[in-house]
PDB file of N, CA and C in Angstrom:
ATOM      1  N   UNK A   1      -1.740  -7.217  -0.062  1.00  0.00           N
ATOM      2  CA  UNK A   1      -1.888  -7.085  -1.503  1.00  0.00           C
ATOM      3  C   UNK A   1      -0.777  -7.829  -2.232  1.00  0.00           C
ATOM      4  N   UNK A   2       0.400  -7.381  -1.664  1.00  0.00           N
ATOM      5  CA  UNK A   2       1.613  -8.153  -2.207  1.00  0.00           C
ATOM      6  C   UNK A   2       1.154  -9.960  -2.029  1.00  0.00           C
ATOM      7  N   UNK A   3       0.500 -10.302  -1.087  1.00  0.00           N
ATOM      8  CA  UNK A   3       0.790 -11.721  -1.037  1.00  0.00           C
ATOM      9  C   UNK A   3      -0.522 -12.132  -2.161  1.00  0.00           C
ATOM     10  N   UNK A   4      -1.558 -11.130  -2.543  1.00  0.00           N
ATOM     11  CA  UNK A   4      -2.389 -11.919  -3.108  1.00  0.00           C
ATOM     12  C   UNK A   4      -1.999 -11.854  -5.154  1.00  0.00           C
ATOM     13  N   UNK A   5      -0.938 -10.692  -5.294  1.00  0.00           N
ATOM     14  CA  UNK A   5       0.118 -11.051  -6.466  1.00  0.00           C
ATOM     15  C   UNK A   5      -0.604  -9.599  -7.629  1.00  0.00           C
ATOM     16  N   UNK A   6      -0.890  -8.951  -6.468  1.00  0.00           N
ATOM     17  CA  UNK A   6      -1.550  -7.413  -7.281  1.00  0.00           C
ATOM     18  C   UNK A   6       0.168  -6.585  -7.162  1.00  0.00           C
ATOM     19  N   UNK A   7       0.197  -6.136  -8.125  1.00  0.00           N
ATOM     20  CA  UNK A   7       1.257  -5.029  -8.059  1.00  0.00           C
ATOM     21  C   UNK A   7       0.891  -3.957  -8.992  1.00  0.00           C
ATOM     22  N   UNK A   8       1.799  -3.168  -8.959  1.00  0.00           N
ATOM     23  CA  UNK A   8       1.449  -1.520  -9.500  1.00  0.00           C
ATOM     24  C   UNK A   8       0.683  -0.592  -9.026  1.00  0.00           C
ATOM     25  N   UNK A   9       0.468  -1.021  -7.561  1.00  0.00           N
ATOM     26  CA  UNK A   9      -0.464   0.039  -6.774  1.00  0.00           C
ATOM     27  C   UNK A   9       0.429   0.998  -5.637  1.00  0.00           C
ATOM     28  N   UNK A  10      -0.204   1.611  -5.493  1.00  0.00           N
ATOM     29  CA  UNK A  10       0.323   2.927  -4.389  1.00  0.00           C
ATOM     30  C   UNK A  10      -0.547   2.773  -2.840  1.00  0.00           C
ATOM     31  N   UNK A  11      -0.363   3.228  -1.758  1.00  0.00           N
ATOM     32  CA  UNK A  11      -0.993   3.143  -0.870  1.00  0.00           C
ATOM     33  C   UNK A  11      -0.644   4.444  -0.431  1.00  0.00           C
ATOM     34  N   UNK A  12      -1.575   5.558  -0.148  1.00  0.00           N
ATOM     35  CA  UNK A  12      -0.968   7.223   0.126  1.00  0.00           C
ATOM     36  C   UNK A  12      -2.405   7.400   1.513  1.00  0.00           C
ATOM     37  N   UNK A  13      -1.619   8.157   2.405  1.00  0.00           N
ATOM     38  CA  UNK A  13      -2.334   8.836   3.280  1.00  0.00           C
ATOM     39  C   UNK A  13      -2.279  10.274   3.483  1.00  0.00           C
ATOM     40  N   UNK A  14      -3.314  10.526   3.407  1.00  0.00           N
ATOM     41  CA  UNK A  14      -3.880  11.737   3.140  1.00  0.00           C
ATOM     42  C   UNK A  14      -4.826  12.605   4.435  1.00  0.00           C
ATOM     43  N   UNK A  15      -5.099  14.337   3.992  1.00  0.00           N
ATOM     44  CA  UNK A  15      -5.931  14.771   5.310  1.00  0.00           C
ATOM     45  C   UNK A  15      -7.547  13.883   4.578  1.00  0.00           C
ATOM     46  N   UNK A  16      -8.148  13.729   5.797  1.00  0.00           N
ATOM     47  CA  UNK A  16      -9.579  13.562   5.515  1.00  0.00           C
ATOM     48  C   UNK A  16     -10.151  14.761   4.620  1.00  0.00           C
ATOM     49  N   UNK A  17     -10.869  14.075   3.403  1.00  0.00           N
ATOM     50  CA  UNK A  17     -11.212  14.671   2.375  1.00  0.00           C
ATOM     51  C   UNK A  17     -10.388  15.409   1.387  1.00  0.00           C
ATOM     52  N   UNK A  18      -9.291  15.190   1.517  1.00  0.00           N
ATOM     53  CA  UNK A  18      -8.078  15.563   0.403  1.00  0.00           C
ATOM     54  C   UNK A  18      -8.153  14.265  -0.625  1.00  0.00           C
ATOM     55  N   UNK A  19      -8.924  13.428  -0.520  1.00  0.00           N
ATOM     56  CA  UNK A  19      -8.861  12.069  -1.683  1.00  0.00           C
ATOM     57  C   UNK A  19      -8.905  12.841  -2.829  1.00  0.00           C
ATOM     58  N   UNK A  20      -8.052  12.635  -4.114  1.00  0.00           N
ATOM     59  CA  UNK A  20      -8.343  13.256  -4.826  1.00  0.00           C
ATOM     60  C   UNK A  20      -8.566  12.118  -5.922  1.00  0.00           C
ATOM     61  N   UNK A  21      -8.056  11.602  -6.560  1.00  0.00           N
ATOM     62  CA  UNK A  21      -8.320  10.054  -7.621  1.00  0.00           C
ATOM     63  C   UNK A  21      -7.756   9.159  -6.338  1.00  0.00           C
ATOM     64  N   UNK A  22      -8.210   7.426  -6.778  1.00  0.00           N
ATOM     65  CA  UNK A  22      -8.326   6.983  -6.159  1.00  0.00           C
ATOM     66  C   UNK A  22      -9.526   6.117  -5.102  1.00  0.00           C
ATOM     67  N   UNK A  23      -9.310   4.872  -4.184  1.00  0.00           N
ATOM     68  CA  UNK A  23     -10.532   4.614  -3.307  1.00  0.00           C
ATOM     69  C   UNK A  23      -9.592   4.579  -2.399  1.00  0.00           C
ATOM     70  N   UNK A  24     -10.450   5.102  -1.710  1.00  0.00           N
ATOM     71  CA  UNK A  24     -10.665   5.639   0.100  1.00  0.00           C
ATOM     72  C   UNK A  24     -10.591   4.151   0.925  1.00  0.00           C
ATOM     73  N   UNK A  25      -9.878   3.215   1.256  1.00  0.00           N
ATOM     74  CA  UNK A  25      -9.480   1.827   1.657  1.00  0.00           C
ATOM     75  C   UNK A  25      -9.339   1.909   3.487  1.00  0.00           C
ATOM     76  N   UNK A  26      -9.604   3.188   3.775  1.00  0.00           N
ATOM     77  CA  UNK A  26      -9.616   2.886   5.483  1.00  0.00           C
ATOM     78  C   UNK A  26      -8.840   4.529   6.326  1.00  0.00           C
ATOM     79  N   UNK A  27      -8.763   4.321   7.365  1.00  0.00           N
ATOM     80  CA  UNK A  27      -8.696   5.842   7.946  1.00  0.00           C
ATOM     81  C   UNK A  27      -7.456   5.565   9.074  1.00  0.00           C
ATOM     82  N   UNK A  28      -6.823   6.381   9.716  1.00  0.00           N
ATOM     83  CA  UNK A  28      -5.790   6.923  10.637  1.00  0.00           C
ATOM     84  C   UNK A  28      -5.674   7.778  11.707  1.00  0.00           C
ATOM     85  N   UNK A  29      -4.950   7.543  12.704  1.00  0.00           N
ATOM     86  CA  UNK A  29      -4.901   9.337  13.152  1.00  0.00           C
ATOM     87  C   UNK A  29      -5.834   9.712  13.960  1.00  0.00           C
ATOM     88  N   UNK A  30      -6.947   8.803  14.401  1.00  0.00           N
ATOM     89  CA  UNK A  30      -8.388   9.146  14.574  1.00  0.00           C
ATOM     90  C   UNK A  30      -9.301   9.180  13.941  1.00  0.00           C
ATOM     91  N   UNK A  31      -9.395   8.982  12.667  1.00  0.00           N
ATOM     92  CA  UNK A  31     -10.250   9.649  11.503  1.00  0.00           C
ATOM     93  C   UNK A  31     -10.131  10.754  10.946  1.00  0.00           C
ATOM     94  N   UNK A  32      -8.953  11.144  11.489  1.00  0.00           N
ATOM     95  CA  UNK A  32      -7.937  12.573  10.577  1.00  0.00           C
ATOM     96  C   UNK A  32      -7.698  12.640   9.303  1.00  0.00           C
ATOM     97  N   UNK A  33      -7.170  10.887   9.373  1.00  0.00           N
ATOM     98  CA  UNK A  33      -6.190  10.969   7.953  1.00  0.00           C
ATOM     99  C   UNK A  33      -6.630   9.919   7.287  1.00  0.00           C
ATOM    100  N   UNK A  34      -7.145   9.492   5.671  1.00  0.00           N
ATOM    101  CA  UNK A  34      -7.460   8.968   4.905  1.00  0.00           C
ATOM    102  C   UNK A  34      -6.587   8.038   4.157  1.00  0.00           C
ATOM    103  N   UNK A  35      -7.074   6.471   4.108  1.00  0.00           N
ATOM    104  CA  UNK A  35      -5.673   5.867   3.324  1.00  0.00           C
ATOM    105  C   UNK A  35      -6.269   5.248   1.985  1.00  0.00           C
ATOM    106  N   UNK A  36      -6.002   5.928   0.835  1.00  0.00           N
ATOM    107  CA  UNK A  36      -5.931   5.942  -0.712  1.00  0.00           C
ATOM    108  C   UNK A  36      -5.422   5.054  -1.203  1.00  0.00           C
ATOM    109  N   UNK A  37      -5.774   3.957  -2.023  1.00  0.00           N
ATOM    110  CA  UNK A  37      -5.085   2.896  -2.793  1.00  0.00           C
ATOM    111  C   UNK A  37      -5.606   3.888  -4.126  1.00  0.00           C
ATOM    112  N   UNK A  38      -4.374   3.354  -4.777  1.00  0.00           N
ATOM    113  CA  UNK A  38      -4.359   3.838  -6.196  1.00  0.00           C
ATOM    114  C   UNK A  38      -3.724   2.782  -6.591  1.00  0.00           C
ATOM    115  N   UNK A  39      -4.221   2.501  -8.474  1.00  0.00           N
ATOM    116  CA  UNK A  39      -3.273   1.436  -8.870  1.00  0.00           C
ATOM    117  C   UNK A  39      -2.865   1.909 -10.118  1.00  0.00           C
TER     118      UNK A  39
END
């Protein structure tokens, strides 16, 4: 993201289905844990 010149975003991982605002951008852990971009 940094190289394509987006800034002001967050990247948060989370339990699966704890997304609360935000898109859902990919998974962890096994499919445990959820990874949230927010901007």
């Amino acid at each position: 993201l940094d190289a394509k010149g987006v800034s002001g975003y967050s990247l948060e991982i989370v339990d699966k289905g704890a997304a609360t605002d935000g898109k859902v951008v990919g998974s962890c852990e096994g499919g445990t844990k959820e990874i949230v971009y927010k901007r």
